[in-house]
Protein backbone atom coordinates (compact mmCIF):
# COMPACT_ATOMS: atom_id res chain seq x y z
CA UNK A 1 4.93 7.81 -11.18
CA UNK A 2 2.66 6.92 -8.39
CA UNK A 3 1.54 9.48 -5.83
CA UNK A 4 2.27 7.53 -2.13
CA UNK A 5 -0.32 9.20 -0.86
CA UNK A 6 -3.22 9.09 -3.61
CA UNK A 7 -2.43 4.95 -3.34
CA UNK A 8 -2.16 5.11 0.33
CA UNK A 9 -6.07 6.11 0.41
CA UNK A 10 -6.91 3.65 -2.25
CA UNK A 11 -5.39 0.95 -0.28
CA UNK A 12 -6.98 1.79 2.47
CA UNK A 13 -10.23 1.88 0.69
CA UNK A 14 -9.79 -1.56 -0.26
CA UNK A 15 -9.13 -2.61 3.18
CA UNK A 16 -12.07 -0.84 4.67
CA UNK A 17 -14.37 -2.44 1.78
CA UNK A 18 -13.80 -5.71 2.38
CA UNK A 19 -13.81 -4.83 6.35
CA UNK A 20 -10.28 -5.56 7.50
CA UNK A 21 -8.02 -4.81 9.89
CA UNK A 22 -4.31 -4.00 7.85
CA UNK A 23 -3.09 -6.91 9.92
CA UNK A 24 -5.70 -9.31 8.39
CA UNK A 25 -5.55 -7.71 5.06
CA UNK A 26 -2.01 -8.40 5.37
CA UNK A 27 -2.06 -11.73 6.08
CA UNK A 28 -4.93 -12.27 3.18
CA UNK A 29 -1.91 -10.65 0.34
CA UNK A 30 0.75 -12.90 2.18
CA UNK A 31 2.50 -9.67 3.58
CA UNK A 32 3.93 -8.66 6.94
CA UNK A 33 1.83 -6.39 8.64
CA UNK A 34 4.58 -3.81 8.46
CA UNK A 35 4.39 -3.76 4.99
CA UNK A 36 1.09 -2.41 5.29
CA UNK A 37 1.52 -0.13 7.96
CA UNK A 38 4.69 1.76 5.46
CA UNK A 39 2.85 2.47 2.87
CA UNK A 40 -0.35 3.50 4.14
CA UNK A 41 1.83 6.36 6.16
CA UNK A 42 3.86 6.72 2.89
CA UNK A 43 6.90 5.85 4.13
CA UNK A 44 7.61 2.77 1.57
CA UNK A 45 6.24 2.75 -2.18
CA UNK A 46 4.28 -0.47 -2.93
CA UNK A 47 6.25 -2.83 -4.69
CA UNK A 48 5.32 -4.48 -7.80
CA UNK A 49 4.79 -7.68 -5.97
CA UNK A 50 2.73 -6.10 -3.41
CA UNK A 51 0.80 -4.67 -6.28
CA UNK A 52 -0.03 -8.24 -7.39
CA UNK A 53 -0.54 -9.45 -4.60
CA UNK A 54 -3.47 -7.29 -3.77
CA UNK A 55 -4.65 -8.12 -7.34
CA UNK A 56 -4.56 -11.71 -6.76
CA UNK A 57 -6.33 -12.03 -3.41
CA UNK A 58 -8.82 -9.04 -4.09
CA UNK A 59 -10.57 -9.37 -8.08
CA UNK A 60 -12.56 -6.69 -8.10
CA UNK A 61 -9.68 -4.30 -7.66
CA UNK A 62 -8.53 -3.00 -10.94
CA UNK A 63 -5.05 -2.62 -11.47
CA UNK A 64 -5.47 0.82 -13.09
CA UNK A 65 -7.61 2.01 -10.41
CA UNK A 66 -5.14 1.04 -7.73
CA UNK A 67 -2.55 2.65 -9.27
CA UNK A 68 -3.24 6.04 -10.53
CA UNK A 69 -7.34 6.30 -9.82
CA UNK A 70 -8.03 5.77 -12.86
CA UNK A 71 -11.24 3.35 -13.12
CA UNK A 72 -13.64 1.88 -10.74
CA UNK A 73 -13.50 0.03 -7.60
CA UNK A 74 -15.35 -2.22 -6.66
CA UNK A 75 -15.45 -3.19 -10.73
CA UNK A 76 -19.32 -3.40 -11.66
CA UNK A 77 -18.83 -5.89 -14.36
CA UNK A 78 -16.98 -9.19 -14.25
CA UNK A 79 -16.81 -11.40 -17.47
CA UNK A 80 -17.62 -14.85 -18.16
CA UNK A 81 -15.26 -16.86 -20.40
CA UNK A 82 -15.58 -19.77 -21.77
CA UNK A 83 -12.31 -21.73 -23.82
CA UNK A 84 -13.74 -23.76 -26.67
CA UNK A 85 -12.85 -27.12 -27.70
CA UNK A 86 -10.50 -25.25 -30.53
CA UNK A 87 -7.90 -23.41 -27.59
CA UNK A 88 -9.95 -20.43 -28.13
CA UNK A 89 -10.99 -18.03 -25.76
CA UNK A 90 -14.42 -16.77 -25.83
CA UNK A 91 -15.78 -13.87 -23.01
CA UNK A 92 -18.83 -12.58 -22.70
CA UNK A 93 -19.75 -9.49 -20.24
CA UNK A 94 -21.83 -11.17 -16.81
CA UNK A 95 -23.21 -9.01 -14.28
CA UNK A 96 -21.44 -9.28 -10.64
CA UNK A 97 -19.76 -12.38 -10.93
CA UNK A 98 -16.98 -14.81 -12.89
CA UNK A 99 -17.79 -18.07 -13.67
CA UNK A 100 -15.29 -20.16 -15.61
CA UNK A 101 -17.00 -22.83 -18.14
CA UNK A 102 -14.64 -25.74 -17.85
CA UNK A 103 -14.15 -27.94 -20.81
CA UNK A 104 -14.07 -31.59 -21.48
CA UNK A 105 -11.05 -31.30 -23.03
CA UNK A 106 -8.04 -30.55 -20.58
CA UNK A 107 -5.37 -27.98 -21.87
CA UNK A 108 -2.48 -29.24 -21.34
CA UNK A 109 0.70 -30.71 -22.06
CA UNK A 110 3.02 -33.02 -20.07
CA UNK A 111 2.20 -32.33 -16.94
CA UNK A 112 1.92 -28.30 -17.86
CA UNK A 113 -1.54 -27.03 -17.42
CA UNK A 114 -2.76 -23.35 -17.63
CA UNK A 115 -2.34 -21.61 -14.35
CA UNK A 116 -4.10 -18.20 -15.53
CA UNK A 117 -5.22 -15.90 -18.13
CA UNK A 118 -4.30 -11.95 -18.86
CA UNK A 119 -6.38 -10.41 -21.00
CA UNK A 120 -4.50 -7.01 -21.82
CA UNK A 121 -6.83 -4.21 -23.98
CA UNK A 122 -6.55 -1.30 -25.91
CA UNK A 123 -7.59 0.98 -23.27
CA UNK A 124 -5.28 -0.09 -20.71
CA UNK A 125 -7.61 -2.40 -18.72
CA UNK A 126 -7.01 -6.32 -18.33
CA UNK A 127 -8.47 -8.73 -16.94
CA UNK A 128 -6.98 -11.73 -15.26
CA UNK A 129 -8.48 -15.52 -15.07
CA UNK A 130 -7.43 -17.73 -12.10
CA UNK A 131 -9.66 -20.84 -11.76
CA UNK A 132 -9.67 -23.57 -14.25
C-alpha cells in the first residue's frame, strides 16, 4: 500500500527538481492542477494513470522510487539500446543519457509500428523506451 504522505514528498521532490510550479508540472503530466494540489495535501491517492503519467513526461523518475522510496531519483544511469537487424534487443549501460540507435530496417507491420519498450527485471526495476 502506498503511504499518501511518503509519495506526497516524493512528488513534490520531483516537482522542485525539475523547478516547477504544481500548476506547470501539471500541465507537463496532462493533469488538472487540482489533481496535484489533492495529493500533495493527501487528500486523493495518485491514480495509476497519474502514476504513468509522471513516468512518461519525467524519465529519470523510477517507478519504484516514486512509489514506495525504494531506489534513486534522479536515476544515475540511463541505458543505451540498440534493436538489431534480427528483432533483437540489445542494451548496454551509458552514463547520463538515452540514445536510441535506429535501424535501417523499420519494425513494423501494416501500418503497426512499435510505440515503446518495457523492460521488466528480476529486481523489480524496468525500464521503459519511448523514441524510435
Amino acid at each position: 500500500m502506498i503511504n499518501n504522505e511518503d509519495f506526497a514528498k516524493r512528488l513534490q521532490k520531483v516537482i522542485d527538481y525539475y523547478n516547477e510550479s504544481a500548476s506547470s508540472f501539471a500541465e507537463k503530466i496532462g493533469v488538472q492542477r487540482s489533481s496535484i494540489s489533492h495529493i500533495l495535501s493527501g487528500r486523493n491517492k495518485p491514480s495509476l494513470d497519474f502514476v504513468l503519467k509522471v513516468l512518461s513526461s519525467f524519465p529519470e523518475v523510477e517507478l519504484y522510487w516514486l512509489l514506495n522510496g525504494k531506489g534513486k531519483f534522479p536515476t544515475e544511469e540511463k541505458s543505451k539500446i540498440e534493436i538489431t537487424s534480427n528483432n533483437k534487443i540489445k542494451e548496454e549501460k551509458a552514463p547520463q543519457s538515452i540514445s536510441v540507435i535506429n535501424q535501417t530496417e523499420k519494425i513494423s507491420s501494416k501500418e503497426k509500428s512499435i510505440e515503446r519498450i518495457i523492460i521488466f527485471y528480476t529486481d523489480g526495476s524496468f525500464k521503459n523506451f519511448e523514441e524510435f
